[in-house]
N, C-alpha and C. Protein backbone atom coordinates (compact mmCIF):
# COMPACT_ATOMS: atom_id res chain seq x y z
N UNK A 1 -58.95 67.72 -11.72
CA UNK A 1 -59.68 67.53 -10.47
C UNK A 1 -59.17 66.27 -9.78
N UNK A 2 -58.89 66.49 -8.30
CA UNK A 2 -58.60 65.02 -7.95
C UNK A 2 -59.42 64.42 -6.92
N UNK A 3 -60.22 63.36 -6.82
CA UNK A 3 -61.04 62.80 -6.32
C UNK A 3 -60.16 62.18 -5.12
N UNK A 4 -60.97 62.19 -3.71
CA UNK A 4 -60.85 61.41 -2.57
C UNK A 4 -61.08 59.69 -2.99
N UNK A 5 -60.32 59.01 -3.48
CA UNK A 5 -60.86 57.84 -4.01
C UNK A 5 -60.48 56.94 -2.64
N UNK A 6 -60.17 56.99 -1.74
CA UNK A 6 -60.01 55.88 -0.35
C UNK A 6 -61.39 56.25 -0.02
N UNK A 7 -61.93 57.25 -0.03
CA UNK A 7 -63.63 57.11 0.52
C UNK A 7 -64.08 56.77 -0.10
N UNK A 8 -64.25 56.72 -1.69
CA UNK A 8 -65.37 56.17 -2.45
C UNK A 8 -64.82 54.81 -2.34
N UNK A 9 -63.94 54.14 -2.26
CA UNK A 9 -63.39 52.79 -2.07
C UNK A 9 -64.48 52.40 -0.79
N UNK A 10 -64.02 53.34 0.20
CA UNK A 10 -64.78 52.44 1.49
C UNK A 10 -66.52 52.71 1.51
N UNK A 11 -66.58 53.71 1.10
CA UNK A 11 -68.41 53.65 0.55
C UNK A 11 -68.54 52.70 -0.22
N UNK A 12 -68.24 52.17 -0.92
CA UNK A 12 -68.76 51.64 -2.34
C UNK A 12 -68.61 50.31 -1.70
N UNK A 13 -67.35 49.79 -1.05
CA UNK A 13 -67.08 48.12 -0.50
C UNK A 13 -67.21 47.91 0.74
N UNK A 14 -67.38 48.83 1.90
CA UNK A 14 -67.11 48.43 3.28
C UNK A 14 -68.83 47.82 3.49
N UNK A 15 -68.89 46.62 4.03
CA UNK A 15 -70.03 45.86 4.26
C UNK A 15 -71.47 45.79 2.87
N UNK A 16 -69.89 45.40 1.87
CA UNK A 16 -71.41 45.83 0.45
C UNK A 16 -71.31 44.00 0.10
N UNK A 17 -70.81 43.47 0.33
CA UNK A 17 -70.76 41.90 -0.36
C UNK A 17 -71.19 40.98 0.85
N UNK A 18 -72.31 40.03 1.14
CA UNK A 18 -72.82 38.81 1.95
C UNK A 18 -72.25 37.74 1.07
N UNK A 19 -72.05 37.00 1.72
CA UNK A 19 -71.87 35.26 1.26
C UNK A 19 -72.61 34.61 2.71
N UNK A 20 -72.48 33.29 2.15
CA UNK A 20 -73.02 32.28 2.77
C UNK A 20 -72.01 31.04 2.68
N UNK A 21 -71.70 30.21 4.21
CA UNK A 21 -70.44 29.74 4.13
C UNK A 21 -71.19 28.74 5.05
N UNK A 22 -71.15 27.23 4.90
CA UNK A 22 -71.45 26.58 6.15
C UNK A 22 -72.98 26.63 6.74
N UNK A 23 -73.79 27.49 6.01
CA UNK A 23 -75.45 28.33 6.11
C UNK A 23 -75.23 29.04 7.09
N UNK A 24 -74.15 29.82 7.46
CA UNK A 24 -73.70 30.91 8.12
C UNK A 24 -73.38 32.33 7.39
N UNK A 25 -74.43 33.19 7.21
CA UNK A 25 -73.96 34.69 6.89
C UNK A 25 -72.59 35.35 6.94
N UNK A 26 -72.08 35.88 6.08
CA UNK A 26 -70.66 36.51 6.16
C UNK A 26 -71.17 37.62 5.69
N UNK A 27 -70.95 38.54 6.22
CA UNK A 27 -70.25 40.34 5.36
C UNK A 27 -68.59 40.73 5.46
N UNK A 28 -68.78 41.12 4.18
CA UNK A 28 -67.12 41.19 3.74
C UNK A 28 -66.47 42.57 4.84
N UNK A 29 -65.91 42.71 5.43
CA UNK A 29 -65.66 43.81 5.65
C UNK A 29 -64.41 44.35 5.04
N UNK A 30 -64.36 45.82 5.15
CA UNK A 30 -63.40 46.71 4.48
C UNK A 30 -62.27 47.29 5.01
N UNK A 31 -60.96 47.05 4.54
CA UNK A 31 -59.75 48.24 5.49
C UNK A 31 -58.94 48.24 4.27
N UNK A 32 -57.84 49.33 4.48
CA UNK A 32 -57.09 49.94 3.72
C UNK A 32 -55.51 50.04 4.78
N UNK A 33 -54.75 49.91 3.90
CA UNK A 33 -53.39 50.66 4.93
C UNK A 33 -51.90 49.73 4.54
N UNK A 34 -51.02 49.37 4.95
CA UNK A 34 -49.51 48.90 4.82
C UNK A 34 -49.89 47.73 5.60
N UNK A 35 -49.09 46.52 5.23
CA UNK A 35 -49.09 45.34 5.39
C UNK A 35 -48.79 45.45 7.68
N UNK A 36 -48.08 46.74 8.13
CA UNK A 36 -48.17 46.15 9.25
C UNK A 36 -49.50 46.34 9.79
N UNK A 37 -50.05 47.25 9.45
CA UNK A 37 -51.78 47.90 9.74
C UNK A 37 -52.58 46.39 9.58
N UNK A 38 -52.03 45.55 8.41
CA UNK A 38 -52.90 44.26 7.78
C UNK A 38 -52.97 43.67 9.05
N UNK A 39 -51.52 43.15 9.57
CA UNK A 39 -51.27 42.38 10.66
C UNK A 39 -51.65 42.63 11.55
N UNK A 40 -51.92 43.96 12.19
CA UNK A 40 -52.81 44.67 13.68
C UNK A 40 -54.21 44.52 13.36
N UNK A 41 -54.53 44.44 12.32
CA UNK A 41 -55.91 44.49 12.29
C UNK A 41 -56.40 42.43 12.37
N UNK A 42 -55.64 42.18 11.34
CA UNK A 42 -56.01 40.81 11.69
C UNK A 42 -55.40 39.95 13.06
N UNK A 43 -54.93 40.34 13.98
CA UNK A 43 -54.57 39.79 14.85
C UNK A 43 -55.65 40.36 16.03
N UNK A 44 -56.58 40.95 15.97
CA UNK A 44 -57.91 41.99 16.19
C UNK A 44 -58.69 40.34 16.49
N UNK A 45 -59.06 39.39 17.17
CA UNK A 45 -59.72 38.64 16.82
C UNK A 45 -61.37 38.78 16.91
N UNK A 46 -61.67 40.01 17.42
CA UNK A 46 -63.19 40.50 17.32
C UNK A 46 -63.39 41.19 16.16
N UNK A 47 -62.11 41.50 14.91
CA UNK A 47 -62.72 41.67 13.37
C UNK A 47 -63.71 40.96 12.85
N UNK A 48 -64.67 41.22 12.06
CA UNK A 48 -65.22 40.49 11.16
C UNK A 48 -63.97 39.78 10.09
N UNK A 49 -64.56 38.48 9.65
CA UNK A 49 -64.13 38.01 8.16
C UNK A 49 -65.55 37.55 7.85
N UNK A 50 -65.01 37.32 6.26
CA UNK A 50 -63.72 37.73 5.48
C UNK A 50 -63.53 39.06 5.72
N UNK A 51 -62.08 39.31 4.80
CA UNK A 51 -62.30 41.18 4.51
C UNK A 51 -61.81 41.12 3.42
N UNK A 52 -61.79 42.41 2.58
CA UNK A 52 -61.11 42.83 2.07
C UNK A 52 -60.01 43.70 2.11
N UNK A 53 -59.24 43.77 1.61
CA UNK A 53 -58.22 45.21 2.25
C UNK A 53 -57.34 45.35 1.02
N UNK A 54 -57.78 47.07 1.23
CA UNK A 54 -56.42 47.83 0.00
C UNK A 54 -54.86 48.34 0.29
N UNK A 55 -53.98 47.28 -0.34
CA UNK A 55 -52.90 47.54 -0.24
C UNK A 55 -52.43 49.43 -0.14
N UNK A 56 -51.68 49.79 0.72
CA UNK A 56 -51.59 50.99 0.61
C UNK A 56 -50.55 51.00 0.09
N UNK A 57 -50.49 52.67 -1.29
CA UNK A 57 -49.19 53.10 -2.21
C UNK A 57 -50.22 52.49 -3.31
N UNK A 58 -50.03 53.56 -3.96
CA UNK A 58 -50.69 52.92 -5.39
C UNK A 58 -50.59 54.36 -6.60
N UNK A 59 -50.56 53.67 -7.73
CA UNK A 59 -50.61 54.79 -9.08
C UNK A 59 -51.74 55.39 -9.38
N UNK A 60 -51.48 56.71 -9.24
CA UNK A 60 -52.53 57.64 -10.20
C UNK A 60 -52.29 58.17 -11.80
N UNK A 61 -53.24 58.30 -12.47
CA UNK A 61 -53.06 58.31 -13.89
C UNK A 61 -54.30 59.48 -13.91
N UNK A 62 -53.96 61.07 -14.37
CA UNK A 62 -55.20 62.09 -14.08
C UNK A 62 -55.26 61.99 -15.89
N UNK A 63 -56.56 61.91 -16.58
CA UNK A 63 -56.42 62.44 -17.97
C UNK A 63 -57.85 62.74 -17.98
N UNK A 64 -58.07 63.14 -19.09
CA UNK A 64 -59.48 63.71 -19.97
C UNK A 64 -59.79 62.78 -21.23
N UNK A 65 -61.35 61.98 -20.54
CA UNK A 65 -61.42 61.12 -21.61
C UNK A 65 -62.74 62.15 -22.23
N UNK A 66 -62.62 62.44 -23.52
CA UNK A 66 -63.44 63.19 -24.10
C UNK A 66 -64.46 64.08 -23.48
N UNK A 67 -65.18 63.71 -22.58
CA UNK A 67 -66.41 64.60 -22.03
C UNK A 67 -66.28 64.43 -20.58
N UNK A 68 -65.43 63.37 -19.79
CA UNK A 68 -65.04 63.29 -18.51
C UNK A 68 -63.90 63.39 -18.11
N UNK A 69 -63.51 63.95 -16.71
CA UNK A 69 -62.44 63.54 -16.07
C UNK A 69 -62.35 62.29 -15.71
N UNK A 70 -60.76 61.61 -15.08
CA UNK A 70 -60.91 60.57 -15.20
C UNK A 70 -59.74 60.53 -14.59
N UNK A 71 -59.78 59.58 -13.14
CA UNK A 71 -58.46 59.31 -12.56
C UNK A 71 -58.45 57.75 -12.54
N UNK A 72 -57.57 57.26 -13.29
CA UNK A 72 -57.25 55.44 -13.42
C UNK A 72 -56.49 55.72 -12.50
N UNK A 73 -56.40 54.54 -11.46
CA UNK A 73 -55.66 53.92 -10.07
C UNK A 73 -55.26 52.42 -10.19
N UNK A 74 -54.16 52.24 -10.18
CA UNK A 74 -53.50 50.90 -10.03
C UNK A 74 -53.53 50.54 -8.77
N UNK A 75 -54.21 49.24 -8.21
CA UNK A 75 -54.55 49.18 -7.28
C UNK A 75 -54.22 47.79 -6.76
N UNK A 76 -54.11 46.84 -5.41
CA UNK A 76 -53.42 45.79 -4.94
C UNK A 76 -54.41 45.75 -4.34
N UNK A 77 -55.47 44.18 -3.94
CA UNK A 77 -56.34 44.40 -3.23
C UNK A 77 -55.85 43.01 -2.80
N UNK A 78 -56.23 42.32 -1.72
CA UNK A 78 -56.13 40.91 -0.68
C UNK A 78 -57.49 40.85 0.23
N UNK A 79 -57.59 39.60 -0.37
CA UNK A 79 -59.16 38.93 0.05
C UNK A 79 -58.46 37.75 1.19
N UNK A 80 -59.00 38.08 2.59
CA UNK A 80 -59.05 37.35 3.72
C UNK A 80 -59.99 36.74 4.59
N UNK A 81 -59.58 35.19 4.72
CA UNK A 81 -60.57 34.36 5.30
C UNK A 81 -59.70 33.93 6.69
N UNK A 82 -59.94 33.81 7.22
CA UNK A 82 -60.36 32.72 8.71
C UNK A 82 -59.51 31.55 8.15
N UNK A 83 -58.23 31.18 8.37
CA UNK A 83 -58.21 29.26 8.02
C UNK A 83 -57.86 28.35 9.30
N UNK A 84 -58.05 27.15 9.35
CA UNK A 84 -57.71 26.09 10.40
C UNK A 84 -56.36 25.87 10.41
N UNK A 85 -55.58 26.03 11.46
CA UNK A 85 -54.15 25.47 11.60
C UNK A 85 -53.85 23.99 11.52
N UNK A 86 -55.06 23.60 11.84
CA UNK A 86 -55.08 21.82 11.39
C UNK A 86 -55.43 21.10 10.24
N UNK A 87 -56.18 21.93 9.23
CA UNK A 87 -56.26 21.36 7.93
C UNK A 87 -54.89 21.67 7.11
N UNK A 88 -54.76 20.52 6.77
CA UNK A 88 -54.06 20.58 5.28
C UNK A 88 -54.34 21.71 4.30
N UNK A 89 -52.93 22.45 3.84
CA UNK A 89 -53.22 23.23 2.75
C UNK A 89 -54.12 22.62 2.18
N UNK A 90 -54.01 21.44 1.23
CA UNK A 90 -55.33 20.84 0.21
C UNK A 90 -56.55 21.27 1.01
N UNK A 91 -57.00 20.63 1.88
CA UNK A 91 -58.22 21.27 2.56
C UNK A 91 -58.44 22.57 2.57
N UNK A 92 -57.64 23.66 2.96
CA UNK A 92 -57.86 24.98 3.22
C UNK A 92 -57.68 25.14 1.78
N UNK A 93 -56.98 25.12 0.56
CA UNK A 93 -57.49 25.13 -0.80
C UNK A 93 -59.20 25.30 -1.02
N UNK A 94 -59.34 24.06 -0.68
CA UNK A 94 -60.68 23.49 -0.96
C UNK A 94 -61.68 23.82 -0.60
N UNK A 95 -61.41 23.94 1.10
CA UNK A 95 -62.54 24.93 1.50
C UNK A 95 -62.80 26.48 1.71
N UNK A 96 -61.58 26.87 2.22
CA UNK A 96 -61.67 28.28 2.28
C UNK A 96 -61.38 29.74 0.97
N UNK A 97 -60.90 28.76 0.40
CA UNK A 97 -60.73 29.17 -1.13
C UNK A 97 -61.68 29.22 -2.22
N UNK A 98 -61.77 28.46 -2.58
CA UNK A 98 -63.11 27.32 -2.82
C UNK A 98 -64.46 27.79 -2.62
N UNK A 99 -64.73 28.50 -1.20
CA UNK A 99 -66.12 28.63 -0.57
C UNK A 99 -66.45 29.81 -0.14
N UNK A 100 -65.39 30.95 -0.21
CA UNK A 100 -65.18 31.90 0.38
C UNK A 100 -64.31 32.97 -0.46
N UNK A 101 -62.94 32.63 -0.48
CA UNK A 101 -62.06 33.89 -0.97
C UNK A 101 -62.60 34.00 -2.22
N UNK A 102 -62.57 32.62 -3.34
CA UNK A 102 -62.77 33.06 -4.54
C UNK A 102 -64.40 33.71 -4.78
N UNK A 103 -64.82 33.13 -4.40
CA UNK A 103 -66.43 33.90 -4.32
C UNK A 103 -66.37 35.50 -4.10
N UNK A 104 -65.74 36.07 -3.04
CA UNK A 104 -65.49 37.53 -2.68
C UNK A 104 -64.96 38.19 -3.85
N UNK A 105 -64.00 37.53 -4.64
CA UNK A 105 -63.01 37.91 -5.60
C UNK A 105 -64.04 38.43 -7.03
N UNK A 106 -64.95 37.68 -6.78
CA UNK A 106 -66.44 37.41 -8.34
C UNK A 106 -67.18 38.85 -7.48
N UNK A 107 -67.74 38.68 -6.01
CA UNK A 107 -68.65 39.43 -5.65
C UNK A 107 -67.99 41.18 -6.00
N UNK A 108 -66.99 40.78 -5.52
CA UNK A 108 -65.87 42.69 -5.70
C UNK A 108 -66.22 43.14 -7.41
N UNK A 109 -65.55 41.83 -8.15
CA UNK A 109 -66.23 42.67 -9.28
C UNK A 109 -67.30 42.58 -9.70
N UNK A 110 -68.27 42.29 -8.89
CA UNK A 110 -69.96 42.60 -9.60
C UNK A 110 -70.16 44.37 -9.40
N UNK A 111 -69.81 44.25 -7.87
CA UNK A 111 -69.72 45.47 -7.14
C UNK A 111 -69.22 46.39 -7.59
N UNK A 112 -68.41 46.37 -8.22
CA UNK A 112 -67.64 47.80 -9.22
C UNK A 112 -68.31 48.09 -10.42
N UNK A 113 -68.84 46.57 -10.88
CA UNK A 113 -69.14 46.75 -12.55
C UNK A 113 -70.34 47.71 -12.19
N UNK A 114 -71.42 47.02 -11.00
CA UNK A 114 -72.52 48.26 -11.12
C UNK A 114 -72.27 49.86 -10.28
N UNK A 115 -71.27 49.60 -9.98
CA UNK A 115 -70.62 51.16 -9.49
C UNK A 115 -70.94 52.07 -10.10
N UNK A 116 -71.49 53.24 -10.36
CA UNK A 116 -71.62 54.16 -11.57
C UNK A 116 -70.57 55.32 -11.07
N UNK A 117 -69.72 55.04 -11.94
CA UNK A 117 -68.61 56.40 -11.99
C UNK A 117 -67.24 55.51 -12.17
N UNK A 118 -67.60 53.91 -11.83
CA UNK A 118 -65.86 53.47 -11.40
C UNK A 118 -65.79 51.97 -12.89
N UNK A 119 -64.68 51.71 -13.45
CA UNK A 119 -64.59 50.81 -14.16
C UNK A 119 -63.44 50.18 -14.45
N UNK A 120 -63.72 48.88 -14.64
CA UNK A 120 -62.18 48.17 -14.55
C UNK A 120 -62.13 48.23 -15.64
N UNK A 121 -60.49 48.57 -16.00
CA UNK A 121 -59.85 48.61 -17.24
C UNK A 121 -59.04 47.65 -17.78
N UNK A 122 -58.50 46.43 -16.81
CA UNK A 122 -57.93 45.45 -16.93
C UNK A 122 -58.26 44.33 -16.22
N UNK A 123 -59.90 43.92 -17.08
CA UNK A 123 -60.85 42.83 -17.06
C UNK A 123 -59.84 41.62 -17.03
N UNK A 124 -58.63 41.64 -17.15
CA UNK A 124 -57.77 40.07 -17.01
C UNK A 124 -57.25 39.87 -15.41
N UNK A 125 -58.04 41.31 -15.10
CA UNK A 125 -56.87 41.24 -13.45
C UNK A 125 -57.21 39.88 -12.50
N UNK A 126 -58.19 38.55 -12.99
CA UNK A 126 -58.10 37.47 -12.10
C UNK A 126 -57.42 36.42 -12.77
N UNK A 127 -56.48 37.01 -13.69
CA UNK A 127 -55.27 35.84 -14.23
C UNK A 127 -54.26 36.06 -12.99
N UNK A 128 -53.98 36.95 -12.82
CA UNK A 128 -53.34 37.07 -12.17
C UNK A 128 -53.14 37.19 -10.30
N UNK A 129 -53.86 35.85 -9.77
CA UNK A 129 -54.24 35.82 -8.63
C UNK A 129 -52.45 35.51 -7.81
N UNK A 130 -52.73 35.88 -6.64
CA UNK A 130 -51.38 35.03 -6.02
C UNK A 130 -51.91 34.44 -5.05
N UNK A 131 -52.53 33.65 -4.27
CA UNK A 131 -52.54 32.97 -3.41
C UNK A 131 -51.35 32.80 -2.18
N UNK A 132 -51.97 32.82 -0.58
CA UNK A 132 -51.06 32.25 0.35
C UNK A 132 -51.80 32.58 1.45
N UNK A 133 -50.96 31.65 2.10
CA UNK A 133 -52.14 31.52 3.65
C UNK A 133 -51.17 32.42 4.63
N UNK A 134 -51.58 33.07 5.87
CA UNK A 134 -51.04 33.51 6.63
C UNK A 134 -50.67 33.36 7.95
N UNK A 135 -49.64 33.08 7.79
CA UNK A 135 -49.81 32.17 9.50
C UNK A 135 -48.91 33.01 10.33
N UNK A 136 -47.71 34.20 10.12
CA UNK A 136 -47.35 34.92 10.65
C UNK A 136 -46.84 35.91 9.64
N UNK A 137 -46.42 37.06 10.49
CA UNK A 137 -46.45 38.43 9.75
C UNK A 137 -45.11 38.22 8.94
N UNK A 138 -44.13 37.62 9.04
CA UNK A 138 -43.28 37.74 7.86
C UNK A 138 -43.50 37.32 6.75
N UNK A 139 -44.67 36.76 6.28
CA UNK A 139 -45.20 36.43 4.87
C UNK A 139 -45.53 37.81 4.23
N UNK A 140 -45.16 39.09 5.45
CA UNK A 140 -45.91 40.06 4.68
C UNK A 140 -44.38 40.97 4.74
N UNK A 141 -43.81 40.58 4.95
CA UNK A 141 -41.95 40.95 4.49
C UNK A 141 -41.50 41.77 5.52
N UNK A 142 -42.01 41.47 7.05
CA UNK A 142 -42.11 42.51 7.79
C UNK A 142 -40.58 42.80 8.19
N UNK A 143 -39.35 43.14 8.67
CA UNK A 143 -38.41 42.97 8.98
C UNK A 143 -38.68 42.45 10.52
N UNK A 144 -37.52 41.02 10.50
CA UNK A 144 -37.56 40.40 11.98
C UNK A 144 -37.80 41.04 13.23
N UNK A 145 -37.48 42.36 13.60
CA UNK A 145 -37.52 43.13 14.72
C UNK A 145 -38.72 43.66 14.57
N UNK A 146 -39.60 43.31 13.78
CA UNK A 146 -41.13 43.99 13.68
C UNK A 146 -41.84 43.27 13.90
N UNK A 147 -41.59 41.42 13.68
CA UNK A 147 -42.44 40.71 13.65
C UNK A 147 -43.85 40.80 14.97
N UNK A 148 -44.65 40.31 14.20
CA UNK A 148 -46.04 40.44 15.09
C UNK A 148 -46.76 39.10 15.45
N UNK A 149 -46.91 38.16 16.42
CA UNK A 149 -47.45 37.12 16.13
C UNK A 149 -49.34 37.39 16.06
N UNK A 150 -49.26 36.21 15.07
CA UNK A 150 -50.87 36.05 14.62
C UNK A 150 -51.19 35.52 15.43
N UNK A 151 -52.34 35.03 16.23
CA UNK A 151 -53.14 34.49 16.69
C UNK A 151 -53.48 33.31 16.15
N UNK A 152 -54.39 34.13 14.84
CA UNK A 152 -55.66 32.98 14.25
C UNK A 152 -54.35 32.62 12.89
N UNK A 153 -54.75 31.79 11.78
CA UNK A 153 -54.30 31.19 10.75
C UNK A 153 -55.45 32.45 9.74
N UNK A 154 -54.93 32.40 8.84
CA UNK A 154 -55.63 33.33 7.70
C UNK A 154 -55.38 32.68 6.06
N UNK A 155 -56.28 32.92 5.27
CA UNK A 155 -55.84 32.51 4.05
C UNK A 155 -55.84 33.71 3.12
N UNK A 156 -55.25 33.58 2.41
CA UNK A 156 -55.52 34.91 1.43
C UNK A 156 -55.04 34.78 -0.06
N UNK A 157 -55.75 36.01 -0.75
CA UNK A 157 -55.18 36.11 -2.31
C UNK A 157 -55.28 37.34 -2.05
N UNK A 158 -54.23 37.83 -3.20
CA UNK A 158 -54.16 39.16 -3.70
C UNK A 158 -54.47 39.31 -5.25
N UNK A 159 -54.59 40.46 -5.47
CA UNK A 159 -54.81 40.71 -7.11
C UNK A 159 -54.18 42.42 -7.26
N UNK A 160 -53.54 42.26 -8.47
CA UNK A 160 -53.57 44.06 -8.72
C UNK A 160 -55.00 44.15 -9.94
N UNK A 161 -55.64 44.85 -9.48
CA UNK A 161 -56.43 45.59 -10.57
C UNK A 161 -56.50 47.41 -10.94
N UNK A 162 -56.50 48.04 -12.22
CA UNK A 162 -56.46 49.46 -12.23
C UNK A 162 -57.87 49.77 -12.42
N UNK A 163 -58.28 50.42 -11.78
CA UNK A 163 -59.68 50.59 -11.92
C UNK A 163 -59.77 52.42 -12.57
N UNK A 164 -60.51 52.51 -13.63
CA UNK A 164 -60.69 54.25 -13.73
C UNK A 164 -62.45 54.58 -12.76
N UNK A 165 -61.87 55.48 -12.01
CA UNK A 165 -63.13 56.60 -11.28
C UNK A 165 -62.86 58.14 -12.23
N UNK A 166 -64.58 58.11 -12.57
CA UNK A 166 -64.76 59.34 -13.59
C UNK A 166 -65.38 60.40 -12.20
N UNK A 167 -64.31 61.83 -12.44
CA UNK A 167 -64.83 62.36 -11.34
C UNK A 167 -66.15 63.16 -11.57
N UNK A 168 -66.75 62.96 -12.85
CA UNK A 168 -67.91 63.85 -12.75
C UNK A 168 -68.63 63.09 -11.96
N UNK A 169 -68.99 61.66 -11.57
CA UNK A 169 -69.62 60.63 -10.93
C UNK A 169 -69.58 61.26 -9.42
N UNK A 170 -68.46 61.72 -8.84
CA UNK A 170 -68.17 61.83 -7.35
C UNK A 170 -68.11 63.37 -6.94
N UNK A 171 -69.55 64.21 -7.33
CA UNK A 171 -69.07 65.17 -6.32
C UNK A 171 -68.61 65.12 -4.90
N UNK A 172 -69.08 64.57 -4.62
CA UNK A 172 -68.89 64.66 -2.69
C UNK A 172 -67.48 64.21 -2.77
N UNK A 173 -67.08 64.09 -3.27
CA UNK A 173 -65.79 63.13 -3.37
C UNK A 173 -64.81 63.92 -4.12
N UNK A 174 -64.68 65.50 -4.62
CA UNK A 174 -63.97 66.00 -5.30
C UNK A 174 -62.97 66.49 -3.89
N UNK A 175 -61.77 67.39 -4.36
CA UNK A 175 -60.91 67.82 -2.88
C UNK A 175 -61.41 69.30 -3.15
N UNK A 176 -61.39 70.00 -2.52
CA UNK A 176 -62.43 71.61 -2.67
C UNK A 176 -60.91 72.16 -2.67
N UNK A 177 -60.88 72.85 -4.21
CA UNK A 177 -59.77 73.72 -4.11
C UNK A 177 -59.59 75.11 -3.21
N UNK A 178 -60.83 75.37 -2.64
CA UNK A 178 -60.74 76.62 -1.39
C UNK A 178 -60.57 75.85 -0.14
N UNK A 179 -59.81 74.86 0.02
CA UNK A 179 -59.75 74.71 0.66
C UNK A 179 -58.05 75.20 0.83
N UNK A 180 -57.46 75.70 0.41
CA UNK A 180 -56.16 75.86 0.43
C UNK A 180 -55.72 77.18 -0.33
N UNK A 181 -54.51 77.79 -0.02
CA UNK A 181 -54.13 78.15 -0.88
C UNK A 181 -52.20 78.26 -1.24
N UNK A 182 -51.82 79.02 -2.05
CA UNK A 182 -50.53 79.05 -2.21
C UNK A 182 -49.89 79.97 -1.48
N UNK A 183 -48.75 79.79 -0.54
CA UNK A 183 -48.17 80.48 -0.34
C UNK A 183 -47.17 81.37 -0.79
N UNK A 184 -46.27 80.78 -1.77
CA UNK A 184 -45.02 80.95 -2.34
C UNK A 184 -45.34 80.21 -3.94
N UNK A 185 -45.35 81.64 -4.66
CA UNK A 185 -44.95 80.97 -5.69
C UNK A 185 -43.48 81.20 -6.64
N UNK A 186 -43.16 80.29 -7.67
CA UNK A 186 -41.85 79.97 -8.22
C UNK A 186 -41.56 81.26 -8.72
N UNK A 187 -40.67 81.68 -8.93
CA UNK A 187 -40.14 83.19 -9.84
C UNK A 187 -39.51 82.64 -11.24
């Protein structure tokens, strides 16, 4: 069975995490797509931040764990804040990191752990943070003739985590095999 997992992604995270920054309300918001989609969207300056956003391209793994189906997804996620072009990295460390990204990074996985159907399988995935701030689109490897200018300054981390979604958890979320059929088959 293969599960729609970009919808249960955006059900499960799009406006599910508040923080408090400054005694100013934040909701995390949610997008998905290729690093130039990242850059159109954050150059959007009526987006909400922070966000989150799922790297697009990622691994599927379909197996049968004893009494469930079960699709594990290797997954790239980047947590984005708002930063000042006038603070010092150390500062934007300190504060926007500090007060904001890493907090989102704790809130995402509260949010999964009580997910019922979805589970992280590689509980080490915040060893492996990368950190970097964004100040134009070739940090995101764009080729020169693509470049996009930013507007605002951005900070960010990424993480890969594989998360397994058990599809007995997601009917609504299964792909309806009548929905198709074969035309041609192999001889």
């Amino acid at each position: 069975m293969i599960l729609n997992i970009h919808n249960i992604l955006f059900d499960t995270l799009n406006r599910a995490i508040e923080l408090y920054y400054k005694d100013t309300s934040m909701v995390v918001a949610y997008g998905e797509g290729d690093y130039k989609q990242l850059v159109r969207r954050i150059s959007n300056t009526s987006e909400p931040y922070p966000m989150l956003w799922l790297s697009s391209g990622f691994n599927f793994e379909f197996g049968v764990n004893k009494r469930l189906n079960s699709i594990k997804a290797e997954l790239t996620f980047i947590v984005l804040a708002d930063g000042n072009k006038d603070d010092s990295y150390t500062d934007r460390y300190f504060d926007k990191y500090t007060s904001v990204i890493y907090p989102v990074v704790e809130a995402f996985t509260n949010v999964i752990e009580k997910t019922n159907g979805i589970s992280i399988v590689n509980d080490d995935f915040k060893s492996n943070l990368t950190d970097f701030p964004i100040t134009d689109s070739n940090v995101l490897d764009s080729p020169k003739s693509q470049l996009t200018a930013i507007n605002e300054i951005w900070d960010a981390v990424s993480f890969p985590i594989t998360l397994k979604f058990y599809t007995d958890c997601f009917d609504k979320y299964l792909i309806d095999k009548n929905n198709f059929k074969i035309l041609k088959k192999c001889s």
